[in-house]
Protein backbone atom coordinates (compact mmCIF):
# COMPACT_ATOMS: atom_id res chain seq x y z
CA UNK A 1 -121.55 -133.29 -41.74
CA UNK A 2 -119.73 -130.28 -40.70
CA UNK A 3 -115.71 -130.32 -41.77
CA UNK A 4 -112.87 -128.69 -39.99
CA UNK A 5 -109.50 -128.49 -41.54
CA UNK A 6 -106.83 -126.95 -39.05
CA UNK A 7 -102.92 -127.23 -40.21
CA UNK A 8 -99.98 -127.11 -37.74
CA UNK A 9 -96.77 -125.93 -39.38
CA UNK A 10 -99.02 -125.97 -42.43
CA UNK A 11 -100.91 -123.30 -44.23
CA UNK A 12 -104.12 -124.84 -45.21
CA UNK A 13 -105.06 -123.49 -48.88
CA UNK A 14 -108.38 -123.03 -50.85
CA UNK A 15 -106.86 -126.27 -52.74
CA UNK A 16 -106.48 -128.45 -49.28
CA UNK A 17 -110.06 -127.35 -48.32
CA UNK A 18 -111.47 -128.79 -51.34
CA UNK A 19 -109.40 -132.08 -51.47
CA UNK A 20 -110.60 -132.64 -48.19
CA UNK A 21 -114.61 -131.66 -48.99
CA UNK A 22 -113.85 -134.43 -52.05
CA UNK A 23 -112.19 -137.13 -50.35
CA UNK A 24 -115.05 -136.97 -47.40
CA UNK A 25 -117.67 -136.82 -49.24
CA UNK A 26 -118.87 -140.27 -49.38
CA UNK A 27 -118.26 -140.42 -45.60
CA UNK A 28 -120.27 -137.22 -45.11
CA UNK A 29 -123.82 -139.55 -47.13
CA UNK A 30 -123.04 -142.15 -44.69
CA UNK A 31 -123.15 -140.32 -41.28
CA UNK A 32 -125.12 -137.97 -40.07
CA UNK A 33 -125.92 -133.93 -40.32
CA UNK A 34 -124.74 -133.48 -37.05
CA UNK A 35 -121.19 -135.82 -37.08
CA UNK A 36 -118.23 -132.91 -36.73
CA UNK A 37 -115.21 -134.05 -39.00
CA UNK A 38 -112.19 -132.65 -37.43
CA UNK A 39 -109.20 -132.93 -39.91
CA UNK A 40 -105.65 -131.87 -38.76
CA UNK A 41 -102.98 -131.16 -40.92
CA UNK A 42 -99.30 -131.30 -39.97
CA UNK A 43 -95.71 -131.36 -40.98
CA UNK A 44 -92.66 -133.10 -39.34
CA UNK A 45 -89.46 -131.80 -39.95
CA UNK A 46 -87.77 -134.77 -39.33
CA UNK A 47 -84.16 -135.07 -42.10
CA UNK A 48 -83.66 -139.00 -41.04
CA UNK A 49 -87.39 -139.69 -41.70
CA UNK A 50 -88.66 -139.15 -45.52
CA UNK A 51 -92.23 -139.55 -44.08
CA UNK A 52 -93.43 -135.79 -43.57
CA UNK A 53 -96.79 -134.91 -43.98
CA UNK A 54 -98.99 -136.40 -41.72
CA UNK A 55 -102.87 -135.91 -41.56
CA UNK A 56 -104.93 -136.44 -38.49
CA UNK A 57 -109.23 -136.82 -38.56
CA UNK A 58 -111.45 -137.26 -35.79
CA UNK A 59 -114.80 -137.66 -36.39
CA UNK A 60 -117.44 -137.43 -33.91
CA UNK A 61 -120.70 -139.42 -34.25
CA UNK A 62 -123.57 -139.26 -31.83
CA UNK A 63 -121.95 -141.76 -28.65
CA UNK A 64 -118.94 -142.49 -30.55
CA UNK A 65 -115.51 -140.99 -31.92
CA UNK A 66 -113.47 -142.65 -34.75
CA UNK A 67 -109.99 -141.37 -34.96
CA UNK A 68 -107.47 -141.96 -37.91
CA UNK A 69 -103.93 -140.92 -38.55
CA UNK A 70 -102.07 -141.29 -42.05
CA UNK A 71 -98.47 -140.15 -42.68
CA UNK A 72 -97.05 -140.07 -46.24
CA UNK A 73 -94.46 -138.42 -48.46
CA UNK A 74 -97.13 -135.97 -49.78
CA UNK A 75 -100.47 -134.62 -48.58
CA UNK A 76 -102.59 -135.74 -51.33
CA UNK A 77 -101.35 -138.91 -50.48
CA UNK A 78 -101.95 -138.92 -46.91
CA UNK A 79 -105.07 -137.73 -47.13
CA UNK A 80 -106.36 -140.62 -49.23
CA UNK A 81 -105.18 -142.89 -47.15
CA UNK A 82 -107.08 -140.80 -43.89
CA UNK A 83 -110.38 -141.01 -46.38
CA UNK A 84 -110.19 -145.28 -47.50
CA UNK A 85 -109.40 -145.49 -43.26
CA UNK A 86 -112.17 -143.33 -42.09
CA UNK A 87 -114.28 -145.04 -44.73
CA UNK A 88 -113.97 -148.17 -43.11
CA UNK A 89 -114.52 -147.65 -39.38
CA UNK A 90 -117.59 -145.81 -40.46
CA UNK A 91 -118.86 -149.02 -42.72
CA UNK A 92 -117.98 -151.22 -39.75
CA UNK A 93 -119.79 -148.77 -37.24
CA UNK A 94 -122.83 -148.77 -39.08
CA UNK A 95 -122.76 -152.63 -39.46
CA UNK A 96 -122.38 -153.09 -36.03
CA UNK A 97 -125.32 -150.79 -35.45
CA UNK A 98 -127.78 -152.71 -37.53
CA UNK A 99 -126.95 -156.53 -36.21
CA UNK A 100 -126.67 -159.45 -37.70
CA UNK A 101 -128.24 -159.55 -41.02
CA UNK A 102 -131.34 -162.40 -42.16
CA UNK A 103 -130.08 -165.45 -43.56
CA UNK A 104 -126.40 -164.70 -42.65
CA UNK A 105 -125.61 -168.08 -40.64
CA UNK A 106 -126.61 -167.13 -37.44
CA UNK A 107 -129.96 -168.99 -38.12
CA UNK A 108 -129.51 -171.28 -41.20
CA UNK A 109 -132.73 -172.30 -40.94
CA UNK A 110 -132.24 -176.16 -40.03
CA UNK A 111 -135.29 -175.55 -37.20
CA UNK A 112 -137.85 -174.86 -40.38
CA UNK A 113 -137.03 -178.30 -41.72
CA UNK A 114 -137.34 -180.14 -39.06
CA UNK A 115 -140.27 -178.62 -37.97
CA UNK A 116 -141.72 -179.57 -41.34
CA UNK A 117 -140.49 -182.94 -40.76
CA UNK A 118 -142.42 -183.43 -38.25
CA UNK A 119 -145.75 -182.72 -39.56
């Protein structure tokens, strides 16, 4: 997976680069080579609102984008929170890809009995 950290009103650091190559990592195992991570950093200078730092990912996947957007008071934080959300809408993704799974109560397998019932 290819990763692209851009900041607006932020400068993005050696340090920011690697917190986000950490916290996407398990993402990046999930998806593949190809998938383009797009990860936008900002800051709001906002005095009534505490909430600052805000980080934004998109990730492309082959016929389908995922988009995320996590605000907190720090951008540690925030990007955490981006990585558990991206996380998820990539596990669900993939579930939906695969179907329903054997034995899962779709078919709870009431036809075998009765079929043996009847012999």
């Amino acid at each position: 997976m290819q990763i692209e950290v851009k900041g607006r009103n932020v400068t993005v650091t050696d340090e920011l680069r690697e917190l986000v190559q950490r916290r996407f990592d398990k993402v990046s195992r999930q998806v593949s080579d190809l998938a383009v991570l797009q990860i936008e950093l900002s800051e709001e200078r906002n005095p009534a609102n505490p909430i600052c730092h805000v980080a934004e990912a998109t990730l492309h996947l082959k016929g389908v984008t995922l988009r995320a957007r996590e605000a907190s008071r720090d951008m540690p934080h925030a990007l955490n929170l981006l990585g558990d959300d991206i996380a998820r809408q990539v596990k669900r993704h993939r579930d939906k890809r695969r179907g329903p799974r054997a034995g899962s109560g779709a078919d709870s397998g009431l036809g075998a009995t009765a079929a043996q019932q009847v012999i």
